[in-house]
PDB file of N, CA and C in Angstrom:
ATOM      1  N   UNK A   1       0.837  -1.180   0.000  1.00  0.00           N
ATOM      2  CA  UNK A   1       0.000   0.000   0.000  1.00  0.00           C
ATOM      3  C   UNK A   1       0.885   1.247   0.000  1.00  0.00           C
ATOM      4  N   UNK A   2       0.770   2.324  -0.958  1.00  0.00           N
ATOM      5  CA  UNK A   2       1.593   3.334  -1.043  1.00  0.00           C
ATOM      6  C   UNK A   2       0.422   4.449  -0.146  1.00  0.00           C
ATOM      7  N   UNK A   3       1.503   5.528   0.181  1.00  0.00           N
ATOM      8  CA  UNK A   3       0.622   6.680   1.230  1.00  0.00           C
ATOM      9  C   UNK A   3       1.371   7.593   0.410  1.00  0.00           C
ATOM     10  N   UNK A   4       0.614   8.942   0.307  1.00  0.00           N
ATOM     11  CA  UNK A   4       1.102  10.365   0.439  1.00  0.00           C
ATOM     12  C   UNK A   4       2.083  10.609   1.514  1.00  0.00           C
ATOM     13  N   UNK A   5       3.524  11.367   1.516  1.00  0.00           N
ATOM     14  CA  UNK A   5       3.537  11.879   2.185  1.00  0.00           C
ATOM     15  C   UNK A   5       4.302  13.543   1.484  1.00  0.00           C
ATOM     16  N   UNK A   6       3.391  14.460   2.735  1.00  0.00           N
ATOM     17  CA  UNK A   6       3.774  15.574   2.434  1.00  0.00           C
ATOM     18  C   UNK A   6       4.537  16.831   3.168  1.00  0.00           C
ATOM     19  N   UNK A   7       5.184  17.159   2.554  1.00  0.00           N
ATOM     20  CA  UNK A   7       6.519  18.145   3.866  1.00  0.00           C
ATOM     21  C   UNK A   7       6.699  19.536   2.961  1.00  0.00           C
ATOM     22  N   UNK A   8       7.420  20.471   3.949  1.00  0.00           N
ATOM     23  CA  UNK A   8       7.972  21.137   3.249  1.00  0.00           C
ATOM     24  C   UNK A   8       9.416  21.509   3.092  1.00  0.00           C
ATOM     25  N   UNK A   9       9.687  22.226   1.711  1.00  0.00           N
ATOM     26  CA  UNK A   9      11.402  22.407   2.032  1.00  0.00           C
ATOM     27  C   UNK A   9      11.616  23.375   0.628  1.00  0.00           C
ATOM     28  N   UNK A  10      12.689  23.816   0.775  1.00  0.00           N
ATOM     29  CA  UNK A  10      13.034  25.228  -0.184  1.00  0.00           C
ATOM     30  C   UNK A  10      12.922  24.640  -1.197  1.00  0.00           C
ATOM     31  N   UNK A  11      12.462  25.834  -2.140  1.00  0.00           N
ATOM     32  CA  UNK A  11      11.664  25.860  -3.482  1.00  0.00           C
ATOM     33  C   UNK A  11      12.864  25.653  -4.106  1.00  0.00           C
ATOM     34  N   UNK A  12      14.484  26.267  -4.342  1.00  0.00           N
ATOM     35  CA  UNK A  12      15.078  26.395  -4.732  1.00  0.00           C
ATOM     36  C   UNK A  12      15.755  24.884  -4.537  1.00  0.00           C
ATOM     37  N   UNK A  13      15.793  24.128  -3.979  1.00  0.00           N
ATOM     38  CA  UNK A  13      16.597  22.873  -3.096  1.00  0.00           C
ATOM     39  C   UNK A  13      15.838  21.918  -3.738  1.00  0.00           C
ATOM     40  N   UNK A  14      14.108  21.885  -3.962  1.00  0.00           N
ATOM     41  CA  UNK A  14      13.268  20.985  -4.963  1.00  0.00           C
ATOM     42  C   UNK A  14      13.431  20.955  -6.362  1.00  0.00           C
ATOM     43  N   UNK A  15      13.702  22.529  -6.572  1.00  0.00           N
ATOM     44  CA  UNK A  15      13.859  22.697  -7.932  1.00  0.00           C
ATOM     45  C   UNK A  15      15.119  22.235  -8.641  1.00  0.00           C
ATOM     46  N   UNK A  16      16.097  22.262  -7.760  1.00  0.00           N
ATOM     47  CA  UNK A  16      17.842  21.514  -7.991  1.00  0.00           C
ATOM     48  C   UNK A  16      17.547  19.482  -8.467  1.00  0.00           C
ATOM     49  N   UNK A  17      16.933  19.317  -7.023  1.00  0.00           N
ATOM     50  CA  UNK A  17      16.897  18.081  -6.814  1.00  0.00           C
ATOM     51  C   UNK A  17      15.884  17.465  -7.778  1.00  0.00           C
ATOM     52  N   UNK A  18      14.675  18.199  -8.634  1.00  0.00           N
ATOM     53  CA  UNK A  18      13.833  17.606  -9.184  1.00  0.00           C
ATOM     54  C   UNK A  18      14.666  17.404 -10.479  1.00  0.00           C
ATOM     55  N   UNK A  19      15.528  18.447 -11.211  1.00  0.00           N
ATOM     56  CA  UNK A  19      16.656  19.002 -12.237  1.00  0.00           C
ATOM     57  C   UNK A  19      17.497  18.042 -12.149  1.00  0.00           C
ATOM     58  N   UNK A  20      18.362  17.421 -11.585  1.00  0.00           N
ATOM     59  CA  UNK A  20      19.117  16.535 -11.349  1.00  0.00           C
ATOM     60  C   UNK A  20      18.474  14.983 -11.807  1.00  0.00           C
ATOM     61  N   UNK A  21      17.402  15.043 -10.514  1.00  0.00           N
ATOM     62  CA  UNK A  21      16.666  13.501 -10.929  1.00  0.00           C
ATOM     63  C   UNK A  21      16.578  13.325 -12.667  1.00  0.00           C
ATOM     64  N   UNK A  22      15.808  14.601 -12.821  1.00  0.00           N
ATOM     65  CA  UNK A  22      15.886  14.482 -14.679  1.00  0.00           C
ATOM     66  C   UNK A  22      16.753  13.662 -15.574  1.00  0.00           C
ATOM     67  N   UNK A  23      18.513  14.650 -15.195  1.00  0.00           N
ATOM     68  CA  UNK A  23      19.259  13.846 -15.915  1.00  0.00           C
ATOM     69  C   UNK A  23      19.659  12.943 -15.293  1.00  0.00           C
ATOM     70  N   UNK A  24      19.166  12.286 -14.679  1.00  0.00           N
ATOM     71  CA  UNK A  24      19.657  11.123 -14.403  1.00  0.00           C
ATOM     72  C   UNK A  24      18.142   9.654 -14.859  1.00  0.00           C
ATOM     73  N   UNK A  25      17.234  10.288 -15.112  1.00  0.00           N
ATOM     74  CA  UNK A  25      16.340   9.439 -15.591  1.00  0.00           C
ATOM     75  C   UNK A  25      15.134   8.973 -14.575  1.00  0.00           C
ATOM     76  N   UNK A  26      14.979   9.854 -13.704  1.00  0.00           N
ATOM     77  CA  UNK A  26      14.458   9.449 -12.684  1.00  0.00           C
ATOM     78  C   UNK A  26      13.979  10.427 -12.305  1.00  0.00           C
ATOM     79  N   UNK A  27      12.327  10.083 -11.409  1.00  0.00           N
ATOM     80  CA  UNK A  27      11.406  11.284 -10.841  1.00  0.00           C
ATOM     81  C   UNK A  27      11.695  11.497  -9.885  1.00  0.00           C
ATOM     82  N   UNK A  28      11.443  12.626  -9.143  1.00  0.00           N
ATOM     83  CA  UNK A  28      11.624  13.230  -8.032  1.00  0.00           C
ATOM     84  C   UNK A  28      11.129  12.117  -6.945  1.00  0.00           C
ATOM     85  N   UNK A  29      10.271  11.675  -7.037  1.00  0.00           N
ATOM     86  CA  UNK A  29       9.636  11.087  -6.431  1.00  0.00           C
ATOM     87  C   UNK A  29      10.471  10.021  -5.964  1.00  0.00           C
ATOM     88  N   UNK A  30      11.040   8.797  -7.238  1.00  0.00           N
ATOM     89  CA  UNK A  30      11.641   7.565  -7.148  1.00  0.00           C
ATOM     90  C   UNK A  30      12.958   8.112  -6.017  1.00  0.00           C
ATOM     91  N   UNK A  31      13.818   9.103  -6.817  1.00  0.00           N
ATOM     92  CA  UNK A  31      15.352   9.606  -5.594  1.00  0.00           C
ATOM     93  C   UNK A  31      14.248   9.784  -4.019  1.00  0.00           C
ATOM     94  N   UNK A  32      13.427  10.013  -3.656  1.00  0.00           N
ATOM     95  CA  UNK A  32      13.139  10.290  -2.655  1.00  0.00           C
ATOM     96  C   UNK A  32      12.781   8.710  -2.140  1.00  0.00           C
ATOM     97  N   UNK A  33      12.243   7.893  -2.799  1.00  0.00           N
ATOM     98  CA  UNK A  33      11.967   6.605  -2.248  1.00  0.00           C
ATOM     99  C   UNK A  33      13.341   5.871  -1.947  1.00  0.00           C
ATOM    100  N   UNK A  34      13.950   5.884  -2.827  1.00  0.00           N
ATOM    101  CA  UNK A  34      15.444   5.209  -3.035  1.00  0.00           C
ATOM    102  C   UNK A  34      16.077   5.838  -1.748  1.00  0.00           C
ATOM    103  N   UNK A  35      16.312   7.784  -1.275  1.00  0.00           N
ATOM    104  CA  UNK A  35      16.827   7.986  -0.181  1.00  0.00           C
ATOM    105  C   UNK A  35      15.815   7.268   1.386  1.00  0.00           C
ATOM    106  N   UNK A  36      14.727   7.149   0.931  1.00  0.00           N
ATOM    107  CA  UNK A  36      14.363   6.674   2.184  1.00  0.00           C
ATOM    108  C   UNK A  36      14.571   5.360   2.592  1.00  0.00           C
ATOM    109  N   UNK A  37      14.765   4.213   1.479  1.00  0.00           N
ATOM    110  CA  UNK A  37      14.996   3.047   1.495  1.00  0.00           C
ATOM    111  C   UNK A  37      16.298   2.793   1.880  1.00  0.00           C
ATOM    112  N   UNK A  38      17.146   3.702   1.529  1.00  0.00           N
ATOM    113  CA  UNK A  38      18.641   3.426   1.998  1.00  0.00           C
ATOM    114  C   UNK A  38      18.270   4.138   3.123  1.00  0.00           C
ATOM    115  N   UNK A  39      18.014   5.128   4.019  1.00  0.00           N
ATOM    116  CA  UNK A  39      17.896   6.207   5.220  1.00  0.00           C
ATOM    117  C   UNK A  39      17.768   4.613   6.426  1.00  0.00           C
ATOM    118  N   UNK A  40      16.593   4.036   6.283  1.00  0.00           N
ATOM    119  CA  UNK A  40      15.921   2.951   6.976  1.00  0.00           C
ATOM    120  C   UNK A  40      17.179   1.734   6.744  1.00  0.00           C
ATOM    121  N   UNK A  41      17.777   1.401   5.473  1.00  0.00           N
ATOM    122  CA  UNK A  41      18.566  -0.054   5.975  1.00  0.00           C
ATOM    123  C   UNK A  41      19.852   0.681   6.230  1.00  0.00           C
ATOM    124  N   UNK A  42      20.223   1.487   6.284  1.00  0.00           N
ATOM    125  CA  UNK A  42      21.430   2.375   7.359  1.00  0.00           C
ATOM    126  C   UNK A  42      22.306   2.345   6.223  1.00  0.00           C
ATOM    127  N   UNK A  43      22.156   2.605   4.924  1.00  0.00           N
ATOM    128  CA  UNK A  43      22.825   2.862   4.196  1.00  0.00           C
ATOM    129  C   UNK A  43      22.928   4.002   3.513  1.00  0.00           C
ATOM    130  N   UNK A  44      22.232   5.138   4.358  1.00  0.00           N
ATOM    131  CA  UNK A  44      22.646   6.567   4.062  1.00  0.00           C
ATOM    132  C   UNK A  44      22.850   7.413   5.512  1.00  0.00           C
ATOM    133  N   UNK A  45      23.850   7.947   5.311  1.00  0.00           N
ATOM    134  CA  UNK A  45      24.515   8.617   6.332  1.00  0.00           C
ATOM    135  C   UNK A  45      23.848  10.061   6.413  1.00  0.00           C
ATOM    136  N   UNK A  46      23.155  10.777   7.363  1.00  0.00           N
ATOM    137  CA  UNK A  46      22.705  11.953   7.500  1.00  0.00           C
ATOM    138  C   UNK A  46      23.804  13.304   8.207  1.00  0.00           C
ATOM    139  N   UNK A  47      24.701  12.989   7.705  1.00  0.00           N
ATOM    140  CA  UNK A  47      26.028  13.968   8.419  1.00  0.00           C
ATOM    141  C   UNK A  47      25.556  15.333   8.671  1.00  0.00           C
ATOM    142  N   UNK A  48      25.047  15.997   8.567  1.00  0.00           N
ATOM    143  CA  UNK A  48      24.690  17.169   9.005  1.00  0.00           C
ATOM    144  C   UNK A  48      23.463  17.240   9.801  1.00  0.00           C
ATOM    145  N   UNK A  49      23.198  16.034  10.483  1.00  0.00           N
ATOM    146  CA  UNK A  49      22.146  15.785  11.471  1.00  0.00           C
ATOM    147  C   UNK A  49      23.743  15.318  12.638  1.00  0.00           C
ATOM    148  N   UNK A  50      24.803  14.551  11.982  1.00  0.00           N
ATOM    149  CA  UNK A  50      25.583  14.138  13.109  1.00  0.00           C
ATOM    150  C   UNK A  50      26.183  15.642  13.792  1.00  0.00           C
ATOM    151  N   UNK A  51      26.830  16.984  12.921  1.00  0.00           N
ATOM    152  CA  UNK A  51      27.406  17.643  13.134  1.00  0.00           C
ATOM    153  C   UNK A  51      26.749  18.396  14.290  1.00  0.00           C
ATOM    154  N   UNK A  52      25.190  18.693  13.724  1.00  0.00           N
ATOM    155  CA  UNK A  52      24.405  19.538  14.644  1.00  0.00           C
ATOM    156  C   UNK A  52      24.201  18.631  16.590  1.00  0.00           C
ATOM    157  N   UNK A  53      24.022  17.658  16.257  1.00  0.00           N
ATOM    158  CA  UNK A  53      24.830  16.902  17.390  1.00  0.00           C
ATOM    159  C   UNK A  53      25.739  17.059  18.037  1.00  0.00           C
ATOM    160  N   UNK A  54      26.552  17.297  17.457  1.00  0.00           N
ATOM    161  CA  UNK A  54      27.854  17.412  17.948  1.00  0.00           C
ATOM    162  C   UNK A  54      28.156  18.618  18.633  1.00  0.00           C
ATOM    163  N   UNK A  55      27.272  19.467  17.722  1.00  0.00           N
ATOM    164  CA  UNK A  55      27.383  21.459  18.013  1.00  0.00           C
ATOM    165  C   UNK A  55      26.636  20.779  19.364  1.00  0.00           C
ATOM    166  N   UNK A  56      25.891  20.736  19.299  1.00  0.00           N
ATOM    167  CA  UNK A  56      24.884  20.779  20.802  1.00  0.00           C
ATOM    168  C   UNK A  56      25.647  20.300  21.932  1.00  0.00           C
ATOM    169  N   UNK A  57      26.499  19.180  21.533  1.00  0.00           N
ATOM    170  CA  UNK A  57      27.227  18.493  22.633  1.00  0.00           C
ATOM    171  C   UNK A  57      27.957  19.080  23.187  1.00  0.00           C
ATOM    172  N   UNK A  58      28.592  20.250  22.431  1.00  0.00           N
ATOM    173  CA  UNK A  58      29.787  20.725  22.724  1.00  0.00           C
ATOM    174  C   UNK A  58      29.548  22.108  23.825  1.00  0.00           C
ATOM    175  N   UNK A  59      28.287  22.457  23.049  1.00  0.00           N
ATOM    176  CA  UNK A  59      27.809  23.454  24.056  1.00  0.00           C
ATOM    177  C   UNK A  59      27.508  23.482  25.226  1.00  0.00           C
ATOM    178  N   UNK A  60      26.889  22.166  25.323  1.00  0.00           N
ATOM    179  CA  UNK A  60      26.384  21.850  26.745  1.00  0.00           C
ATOM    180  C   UNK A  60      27.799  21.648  27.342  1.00  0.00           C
ATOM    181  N   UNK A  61      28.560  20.762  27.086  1.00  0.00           N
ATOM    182  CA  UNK A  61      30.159  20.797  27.738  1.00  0.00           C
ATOM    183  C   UNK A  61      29.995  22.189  28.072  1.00  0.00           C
ATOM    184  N   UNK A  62      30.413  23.077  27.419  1.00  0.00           N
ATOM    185  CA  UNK A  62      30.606  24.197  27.747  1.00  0.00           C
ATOM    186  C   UNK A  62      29.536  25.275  28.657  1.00  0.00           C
ATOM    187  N   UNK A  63      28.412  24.655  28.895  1.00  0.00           N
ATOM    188  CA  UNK A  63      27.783  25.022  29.271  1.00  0.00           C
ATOM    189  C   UNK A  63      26.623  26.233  29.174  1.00  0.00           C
ATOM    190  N   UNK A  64      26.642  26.196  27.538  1.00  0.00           N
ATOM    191  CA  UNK A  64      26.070  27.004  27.053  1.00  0.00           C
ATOM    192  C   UNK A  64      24.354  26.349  26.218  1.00  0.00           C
ATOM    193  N   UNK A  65      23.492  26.093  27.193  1.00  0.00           N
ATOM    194  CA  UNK A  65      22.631  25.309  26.763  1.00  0.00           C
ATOM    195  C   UNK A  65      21.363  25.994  27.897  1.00  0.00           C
ATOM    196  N   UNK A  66      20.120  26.078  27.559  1.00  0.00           N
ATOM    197  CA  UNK A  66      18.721  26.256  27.219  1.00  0.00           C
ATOM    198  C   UNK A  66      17.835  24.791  28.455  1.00  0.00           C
ATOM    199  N   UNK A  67      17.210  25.201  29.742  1.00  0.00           N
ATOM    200  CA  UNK A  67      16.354  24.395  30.343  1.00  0.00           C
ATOM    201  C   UNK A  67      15.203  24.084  29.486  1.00  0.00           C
ATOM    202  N   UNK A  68      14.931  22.803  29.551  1.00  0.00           N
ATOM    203  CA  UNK A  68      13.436  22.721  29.256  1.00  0.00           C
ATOM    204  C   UNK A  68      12.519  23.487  29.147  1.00  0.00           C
ATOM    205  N   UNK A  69      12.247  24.535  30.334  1.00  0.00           N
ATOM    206  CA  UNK A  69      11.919  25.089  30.830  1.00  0.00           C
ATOM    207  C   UNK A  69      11.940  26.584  29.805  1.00  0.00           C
ATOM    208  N   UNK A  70      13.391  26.752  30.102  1.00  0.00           N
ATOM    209  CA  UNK A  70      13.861  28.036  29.234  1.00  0.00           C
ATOM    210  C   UNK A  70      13.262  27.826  27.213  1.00  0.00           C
ATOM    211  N   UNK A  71      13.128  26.796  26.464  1.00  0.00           N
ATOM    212  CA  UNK A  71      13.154  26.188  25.164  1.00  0.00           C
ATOM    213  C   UNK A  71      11.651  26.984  25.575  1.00  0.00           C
ATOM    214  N   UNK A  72      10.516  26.050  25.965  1.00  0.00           N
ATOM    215  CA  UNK A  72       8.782  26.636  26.494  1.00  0.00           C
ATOM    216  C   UNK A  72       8.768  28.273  26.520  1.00  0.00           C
ATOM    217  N   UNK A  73       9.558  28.810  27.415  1.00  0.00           N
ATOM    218  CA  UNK A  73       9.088  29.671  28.059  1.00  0.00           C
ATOM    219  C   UNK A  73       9.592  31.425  26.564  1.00  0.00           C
ATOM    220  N   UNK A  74      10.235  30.972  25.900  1.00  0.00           N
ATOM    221  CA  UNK A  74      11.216  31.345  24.583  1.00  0.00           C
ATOM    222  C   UNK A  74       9.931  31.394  23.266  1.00  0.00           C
ATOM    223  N   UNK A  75       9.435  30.057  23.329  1.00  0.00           N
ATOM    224  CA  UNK A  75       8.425  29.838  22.250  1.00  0.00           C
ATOM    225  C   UNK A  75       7.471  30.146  22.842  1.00  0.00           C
ATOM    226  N   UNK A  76       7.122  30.619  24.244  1.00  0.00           N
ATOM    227  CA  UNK A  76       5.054  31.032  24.546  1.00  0.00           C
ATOM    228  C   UNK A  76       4.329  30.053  24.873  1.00  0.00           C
ATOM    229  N   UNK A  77       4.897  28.808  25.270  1.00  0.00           N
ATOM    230  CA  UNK A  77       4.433  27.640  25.692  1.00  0.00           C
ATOM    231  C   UNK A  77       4.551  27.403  26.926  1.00  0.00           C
ATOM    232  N   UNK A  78       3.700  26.204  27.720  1.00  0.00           N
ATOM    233  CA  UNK A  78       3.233  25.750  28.881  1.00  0.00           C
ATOM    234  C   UNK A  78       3.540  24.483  28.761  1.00  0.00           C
ATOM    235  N   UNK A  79       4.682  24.150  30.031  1.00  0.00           N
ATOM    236  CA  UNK A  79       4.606  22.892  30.622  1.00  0.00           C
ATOM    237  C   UNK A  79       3.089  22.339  30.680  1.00  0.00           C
ATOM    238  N   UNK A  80       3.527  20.986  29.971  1.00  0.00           N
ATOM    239  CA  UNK A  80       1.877  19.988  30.193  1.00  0.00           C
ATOM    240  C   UNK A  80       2.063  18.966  31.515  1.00  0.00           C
ATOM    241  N   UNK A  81       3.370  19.093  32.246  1.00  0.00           N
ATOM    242  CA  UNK A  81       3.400  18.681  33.412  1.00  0.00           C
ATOM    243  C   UNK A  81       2.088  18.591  34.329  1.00  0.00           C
TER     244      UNK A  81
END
């Protein structure tokens, strides 16, 4: 059973990636199945999900990091505590 799914992301970054799929023979659609199929059997690496990790890690070492509390209270939100 196939599903919709729908997101958003820069017009300019779709328009590259749809351009590309082209010459290469392939719909936008298929590169997006193919990245998710490799994403799931761990055969695509998301490195700029590891880096931003890493930024965070480093901060908190350093002690430059945001309470729970502080993240809520920043965006206008309420503990559901």
């Amino acid at each position: 059973m196939n599903v919709k799914v729908i997101f958003n992301t820069n017009k300019k970054l779709k328009d590259a990636a749809m351009k590309k799929a082209r010459k290469e023979g392939l719909t936008y659609s298929a590169v997006l199945n193919i990245a998710t199929q490799a994403y799931v059997g761990d055969r695509l690496e998301i490195t700029a999900l590891d880096r931003k990790l890493e930024q965070a890690r480093e901060e908190i070492r350093q002690g430059r990091y945001y309470t729970h509390e502080q993240m809520l209270k920043m965006r206008g939100l309420k503990d559901s505590k």
